[in-house]
N, C-alpha and C. Protein backbone atom coordinates (compact mmCIF):
# COMPACT_ATOMS: atom_id res chain seq x y z
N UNK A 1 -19.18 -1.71 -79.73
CA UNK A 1 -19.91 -0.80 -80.58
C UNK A 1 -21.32 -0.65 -80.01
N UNK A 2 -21.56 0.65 -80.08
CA UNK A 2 -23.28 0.93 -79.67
C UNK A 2 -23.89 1.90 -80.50
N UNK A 3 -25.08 1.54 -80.88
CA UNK A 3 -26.23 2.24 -81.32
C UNK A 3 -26.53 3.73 -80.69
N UNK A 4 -26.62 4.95 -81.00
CA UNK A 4 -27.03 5.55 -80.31
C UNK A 4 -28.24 6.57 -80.51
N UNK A 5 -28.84 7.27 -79.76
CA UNK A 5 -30.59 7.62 -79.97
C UNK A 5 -30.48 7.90 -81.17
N UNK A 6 -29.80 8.35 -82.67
CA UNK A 6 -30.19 8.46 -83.93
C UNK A 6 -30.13 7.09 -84.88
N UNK A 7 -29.94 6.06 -84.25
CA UNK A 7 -29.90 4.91 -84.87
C UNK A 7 -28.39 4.83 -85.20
N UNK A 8 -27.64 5.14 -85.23
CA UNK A 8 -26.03 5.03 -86.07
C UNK A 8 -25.14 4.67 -85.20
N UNK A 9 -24.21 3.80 -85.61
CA UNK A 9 -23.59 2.94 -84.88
C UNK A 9 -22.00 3.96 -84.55
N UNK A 10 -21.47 3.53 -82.95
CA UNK A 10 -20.79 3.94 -82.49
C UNK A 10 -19.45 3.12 -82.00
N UNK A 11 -18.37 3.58 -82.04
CA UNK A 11 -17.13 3.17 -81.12
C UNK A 11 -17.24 3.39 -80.13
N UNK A 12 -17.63 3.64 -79.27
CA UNK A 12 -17.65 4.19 -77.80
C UNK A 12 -18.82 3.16 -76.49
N UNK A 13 -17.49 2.59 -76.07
CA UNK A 13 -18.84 1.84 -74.89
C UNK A 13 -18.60 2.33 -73.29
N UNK A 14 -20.02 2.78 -73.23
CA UNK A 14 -19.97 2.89 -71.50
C UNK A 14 -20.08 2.41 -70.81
N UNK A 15 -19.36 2.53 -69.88
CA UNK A 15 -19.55 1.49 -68.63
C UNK A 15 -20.44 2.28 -66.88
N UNK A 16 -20.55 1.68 -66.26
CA UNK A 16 -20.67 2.51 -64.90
C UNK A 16 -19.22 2.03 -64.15
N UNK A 17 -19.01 2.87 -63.45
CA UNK A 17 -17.73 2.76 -62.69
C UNK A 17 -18.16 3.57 -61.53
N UNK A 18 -16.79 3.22 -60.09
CA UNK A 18 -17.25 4.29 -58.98
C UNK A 18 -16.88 5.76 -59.11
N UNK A 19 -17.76 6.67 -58.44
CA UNK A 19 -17.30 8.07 -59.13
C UNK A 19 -16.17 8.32 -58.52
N UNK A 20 -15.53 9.24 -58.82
CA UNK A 20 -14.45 9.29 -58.86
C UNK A 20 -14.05 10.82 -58.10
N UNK A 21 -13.53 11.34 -56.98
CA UNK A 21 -13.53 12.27 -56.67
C UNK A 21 -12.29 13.52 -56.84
N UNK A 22 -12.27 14.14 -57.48
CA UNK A 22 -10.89 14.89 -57.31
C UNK A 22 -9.88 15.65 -56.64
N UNK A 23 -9.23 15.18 -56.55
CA UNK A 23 -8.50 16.28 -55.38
C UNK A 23 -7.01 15.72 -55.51
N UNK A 24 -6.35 16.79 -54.98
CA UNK A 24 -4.90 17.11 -55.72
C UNK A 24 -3.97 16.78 -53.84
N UNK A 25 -3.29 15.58 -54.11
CA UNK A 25 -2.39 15.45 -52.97
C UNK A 25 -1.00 14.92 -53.11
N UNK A 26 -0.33 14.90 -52.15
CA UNK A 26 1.21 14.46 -52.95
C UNK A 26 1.12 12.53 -52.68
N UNK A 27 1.86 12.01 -53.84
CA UNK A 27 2.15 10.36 -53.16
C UNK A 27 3.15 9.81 -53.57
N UNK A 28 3.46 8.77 -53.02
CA UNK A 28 4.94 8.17 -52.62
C UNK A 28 4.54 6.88 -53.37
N UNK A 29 5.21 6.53 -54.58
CA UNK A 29 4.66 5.47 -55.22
C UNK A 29 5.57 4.17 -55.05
N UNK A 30 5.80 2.95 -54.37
CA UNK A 30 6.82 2.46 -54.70
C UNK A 30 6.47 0.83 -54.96
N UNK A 31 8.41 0.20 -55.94
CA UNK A 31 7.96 -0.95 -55.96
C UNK A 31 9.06 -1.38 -56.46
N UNK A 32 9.41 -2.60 -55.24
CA UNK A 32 10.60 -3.00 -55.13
C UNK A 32 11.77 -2.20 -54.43
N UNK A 33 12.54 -1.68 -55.43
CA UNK A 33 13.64 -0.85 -55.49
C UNK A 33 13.34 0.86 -55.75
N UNK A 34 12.31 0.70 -56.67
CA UNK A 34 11.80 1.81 -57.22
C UNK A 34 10.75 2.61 -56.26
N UNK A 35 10.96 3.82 -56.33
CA UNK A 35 9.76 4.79 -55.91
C UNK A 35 10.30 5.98 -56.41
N UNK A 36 8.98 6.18 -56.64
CA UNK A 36 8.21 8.25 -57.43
C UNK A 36 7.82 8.80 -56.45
N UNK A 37 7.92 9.80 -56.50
CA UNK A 37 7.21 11.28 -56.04
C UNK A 37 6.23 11.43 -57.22
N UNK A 38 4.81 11.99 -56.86
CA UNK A 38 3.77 12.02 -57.78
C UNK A 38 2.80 12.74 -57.45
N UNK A 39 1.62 12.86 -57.98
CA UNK A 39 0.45 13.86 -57.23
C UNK A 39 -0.71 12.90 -57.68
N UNK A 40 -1.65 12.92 -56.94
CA UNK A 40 -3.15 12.27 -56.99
C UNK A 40 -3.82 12.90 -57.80
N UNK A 41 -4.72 12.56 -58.90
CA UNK A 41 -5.59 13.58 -60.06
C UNK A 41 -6.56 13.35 -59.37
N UNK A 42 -7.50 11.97 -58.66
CA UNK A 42 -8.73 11.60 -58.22
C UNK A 42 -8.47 10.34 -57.71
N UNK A 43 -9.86 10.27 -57.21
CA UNK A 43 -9.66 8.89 -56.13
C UNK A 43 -10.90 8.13 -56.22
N UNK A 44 -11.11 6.91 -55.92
CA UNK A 44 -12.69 6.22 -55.90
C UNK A 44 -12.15 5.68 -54.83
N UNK A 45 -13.34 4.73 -54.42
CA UNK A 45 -13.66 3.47 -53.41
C UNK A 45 -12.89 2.11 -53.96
N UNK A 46 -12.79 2.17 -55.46
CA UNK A 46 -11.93 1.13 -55.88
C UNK A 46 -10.56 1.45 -56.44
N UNK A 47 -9.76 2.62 -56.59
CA UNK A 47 -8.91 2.66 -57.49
C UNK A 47 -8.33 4.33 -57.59
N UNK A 48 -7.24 4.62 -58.13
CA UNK A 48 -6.54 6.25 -57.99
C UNK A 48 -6.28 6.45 -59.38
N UNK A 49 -6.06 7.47 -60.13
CA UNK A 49 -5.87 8.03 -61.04
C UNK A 49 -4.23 9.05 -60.41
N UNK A 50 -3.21 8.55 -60.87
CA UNK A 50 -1.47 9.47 -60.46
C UNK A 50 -1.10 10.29 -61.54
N UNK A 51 -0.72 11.39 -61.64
CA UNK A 51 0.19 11.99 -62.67
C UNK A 51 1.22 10.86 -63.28
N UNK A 52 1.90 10.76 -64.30
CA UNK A 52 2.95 9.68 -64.70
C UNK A 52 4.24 10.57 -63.85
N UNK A 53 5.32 10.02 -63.56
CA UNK A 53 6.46 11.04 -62.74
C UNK A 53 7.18 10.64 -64.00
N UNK A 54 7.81 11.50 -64.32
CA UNK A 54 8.85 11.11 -65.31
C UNK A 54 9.72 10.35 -65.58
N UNK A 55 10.53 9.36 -65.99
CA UNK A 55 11.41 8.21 -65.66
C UNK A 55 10.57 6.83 -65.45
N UNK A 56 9.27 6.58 -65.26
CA UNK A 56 8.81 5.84 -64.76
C UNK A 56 8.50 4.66 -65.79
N UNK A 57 8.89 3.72 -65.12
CA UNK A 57 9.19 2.32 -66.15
C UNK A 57 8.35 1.54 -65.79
N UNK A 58 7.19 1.32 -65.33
CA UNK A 58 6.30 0.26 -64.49
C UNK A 58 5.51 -0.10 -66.13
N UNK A 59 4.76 -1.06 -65.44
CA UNK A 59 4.24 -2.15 -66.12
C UNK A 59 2.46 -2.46 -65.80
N UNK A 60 1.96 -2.87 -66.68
CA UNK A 60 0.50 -3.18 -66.45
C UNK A 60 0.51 -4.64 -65.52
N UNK A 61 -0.29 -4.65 -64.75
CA UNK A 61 -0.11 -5.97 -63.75
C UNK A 61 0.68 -5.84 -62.94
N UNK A 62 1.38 -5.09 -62.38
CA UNK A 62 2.24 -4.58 -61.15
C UNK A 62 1.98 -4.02 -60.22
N UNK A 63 2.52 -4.43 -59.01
CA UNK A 63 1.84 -4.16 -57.54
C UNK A 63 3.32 -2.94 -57.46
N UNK A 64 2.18 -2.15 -56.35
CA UNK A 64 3.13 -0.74 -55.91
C UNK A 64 1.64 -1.03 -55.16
N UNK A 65 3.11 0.09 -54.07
CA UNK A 65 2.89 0.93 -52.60
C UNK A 65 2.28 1.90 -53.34
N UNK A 66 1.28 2.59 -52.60
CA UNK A 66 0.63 3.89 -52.71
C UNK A 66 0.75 4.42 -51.48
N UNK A 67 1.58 5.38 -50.97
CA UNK A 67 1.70 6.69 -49.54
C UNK A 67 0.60 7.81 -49.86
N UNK A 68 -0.39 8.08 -49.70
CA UNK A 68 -0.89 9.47 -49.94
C UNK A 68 -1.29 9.85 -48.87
N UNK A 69 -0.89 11.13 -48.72
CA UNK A 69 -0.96 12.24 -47.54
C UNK A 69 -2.12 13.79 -47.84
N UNK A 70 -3.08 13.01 -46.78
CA UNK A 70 -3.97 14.26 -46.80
C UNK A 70 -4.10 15.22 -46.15
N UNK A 71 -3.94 16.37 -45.91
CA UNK A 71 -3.96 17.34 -45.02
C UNK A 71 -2.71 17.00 -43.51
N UNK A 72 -2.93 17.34 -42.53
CA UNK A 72 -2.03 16.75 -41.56
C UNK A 72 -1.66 15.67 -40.78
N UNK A 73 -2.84 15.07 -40.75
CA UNK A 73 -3.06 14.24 -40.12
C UNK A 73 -3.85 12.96 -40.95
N UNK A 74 -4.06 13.14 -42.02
CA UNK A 74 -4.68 11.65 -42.88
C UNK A 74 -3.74 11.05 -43.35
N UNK A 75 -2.95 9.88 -43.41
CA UNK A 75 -1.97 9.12 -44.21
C UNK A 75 -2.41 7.59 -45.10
N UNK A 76 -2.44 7.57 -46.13
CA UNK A 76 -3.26 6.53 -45.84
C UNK A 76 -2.44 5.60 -46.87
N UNK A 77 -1.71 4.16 -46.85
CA UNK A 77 -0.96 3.87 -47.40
C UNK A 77 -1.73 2.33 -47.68
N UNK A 78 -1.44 1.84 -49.04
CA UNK A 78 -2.23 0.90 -49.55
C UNK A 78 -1.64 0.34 -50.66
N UNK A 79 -1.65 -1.04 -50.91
CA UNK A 79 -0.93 -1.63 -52.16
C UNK A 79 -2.25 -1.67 -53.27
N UNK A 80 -1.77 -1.09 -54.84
CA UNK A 80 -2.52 -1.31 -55.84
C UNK A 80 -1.70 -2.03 -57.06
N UNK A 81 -3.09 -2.25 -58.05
CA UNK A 81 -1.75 -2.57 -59.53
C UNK A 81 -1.95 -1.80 -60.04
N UNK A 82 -1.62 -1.88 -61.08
CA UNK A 82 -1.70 -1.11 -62.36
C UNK A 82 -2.51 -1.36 -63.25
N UNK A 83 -3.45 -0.50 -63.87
CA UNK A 83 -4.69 -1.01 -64.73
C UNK A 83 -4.52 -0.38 -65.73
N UNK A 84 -4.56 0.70 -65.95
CA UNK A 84 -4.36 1.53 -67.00
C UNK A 84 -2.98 2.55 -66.94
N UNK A 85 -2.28 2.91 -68.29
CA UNK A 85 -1.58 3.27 -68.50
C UNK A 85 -1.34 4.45 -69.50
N UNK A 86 -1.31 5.58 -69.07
CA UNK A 86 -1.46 6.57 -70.55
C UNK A 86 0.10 7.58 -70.73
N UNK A 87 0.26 8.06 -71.20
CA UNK A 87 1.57 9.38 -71.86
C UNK A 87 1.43 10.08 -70.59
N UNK A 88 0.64 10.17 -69.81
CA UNK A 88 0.55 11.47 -68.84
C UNK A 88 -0.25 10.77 -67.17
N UNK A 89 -0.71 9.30 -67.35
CA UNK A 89 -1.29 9.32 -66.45
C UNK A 89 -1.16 7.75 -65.62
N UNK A 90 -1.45 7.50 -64.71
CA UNK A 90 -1.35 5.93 -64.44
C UNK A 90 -2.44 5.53 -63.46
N UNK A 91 -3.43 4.69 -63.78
CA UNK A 91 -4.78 3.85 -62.75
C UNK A 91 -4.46 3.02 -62.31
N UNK A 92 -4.35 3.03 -61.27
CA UNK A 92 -4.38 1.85 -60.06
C UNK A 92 -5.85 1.26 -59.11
N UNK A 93 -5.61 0.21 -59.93
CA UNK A 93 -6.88 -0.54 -58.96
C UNK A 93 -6.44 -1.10 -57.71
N UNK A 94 -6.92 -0.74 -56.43
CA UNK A 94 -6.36 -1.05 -55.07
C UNK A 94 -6.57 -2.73 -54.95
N UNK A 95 -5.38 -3.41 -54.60
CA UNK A 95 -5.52 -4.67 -54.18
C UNK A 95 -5.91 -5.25 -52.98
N UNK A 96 -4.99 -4.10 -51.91
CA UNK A 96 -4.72 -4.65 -50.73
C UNK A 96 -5.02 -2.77 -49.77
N UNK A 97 -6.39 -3.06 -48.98
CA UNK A 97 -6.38 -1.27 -48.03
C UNK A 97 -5.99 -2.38 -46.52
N UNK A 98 -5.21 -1.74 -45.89
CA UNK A 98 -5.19 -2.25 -44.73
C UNK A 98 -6.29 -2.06 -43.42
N UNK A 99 -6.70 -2.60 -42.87
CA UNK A 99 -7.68 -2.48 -41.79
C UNK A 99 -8.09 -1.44 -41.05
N UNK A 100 -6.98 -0.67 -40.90
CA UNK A 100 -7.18 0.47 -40.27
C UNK A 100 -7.09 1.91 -41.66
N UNK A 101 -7.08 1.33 -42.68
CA UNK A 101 -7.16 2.12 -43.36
C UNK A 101 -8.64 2.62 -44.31
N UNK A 102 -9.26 1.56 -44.20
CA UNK A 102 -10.14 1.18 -44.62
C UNK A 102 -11.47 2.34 -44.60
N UNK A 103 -11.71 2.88 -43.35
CA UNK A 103 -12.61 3.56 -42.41
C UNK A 103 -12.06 4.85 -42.65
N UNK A 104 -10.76 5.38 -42.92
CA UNK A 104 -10.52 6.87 -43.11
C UNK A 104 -10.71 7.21 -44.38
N UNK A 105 -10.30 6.09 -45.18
CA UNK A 105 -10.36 5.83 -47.05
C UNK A 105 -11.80 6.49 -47.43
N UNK A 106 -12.87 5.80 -46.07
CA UNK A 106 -14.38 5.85 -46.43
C UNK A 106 -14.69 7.54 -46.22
N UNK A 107 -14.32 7.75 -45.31
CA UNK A 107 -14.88 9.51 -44.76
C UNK A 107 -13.91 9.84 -45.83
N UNK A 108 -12.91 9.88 -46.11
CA UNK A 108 -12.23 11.49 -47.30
C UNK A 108 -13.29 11.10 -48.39
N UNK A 109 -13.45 9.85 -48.68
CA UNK A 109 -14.72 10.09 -49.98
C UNK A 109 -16.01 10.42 -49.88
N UNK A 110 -15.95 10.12 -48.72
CA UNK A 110 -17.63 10.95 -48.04
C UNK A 110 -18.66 9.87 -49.17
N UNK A 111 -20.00 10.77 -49.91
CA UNK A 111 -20.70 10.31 -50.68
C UNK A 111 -20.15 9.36 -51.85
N UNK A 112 -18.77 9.95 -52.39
CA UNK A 112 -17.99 9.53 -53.25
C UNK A 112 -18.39 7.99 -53.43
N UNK A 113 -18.14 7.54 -52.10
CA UNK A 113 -17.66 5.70 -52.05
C UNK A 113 -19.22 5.24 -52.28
N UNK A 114 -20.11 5.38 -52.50
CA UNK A 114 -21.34 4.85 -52.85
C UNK A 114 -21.76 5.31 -54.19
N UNK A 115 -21.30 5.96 -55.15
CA UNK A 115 -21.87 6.68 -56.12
C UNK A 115 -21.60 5.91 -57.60
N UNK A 116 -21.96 5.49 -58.37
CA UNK A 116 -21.47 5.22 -59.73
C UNK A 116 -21.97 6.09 -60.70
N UNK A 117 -20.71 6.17 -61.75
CA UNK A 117 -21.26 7.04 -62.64
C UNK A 117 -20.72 6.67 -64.32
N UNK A 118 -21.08 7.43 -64.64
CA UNK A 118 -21.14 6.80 -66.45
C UNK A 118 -19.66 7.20 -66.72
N UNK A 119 -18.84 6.33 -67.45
CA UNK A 119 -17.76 6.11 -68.61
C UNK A 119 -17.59 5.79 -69.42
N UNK A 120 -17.34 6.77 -70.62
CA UNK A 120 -16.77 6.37 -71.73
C UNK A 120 -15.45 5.55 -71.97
N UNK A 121 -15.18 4.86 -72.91
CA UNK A 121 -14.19 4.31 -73.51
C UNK A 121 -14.35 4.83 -74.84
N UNK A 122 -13.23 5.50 -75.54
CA UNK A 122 -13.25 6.10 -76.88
C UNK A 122 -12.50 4.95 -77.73
């Protein structure tokens, strides 16, 4: 709960988080046995925001493959979990970027990967 400039108390706490950049790409989600076809909503330096694919049975605390393909030549494949979970959407906080992935991750976010910005929680 927070106070806000009229004195009256609120549900809503913000946090800073990394900003978050948007852009729309296809990805290959998998884990275990399982893999989706899906699309990217946005991306940070720490973590992805996926469309939910329909059928999809995953779990909070679960590691998946992330494939996302940028333009022709960017591929950039990385293990995350699962952080958040909504009706329409799924956050993955990256666990594991591989070495060589690391450095291309940085240029598609350009300014992105240094930036924090304000979030609500409702």
């Amino acid at each position: 709960m927070t106070i806000d400039n009229g004195g009256t108390e609120s549900r809503e706490t913000e946090y800073l988080r990394p900003a978050r950049m948007r852009i729309e790409t296809t990805v290959l989600m998998s884990h275990g046995e399982q893999s989706h076809p899906t699309e990217l909503v946005d991306i940070s330096a720490t973590g992805a925001l996926l469309r939910r694919p329909l059928g999809w049975g995953g779990k909070l605390g679960e590691n998946w493959v992330l494939d996302m393909i940028f333009g022709r030549d960017l591929h950039i494949h990385l293990e995350a979990v699962v952080a958040r979970v909504s009706e329409r959407h799924i956050g993955f906080a990256y666990t594991r970027i591989p070495e060589d992935k690391q450095v291309p991750l940085w240029n598609l976010l350009g300014g992105y990967a240094d930036i924090l910005e304000h979030w609500r929680e409702d």
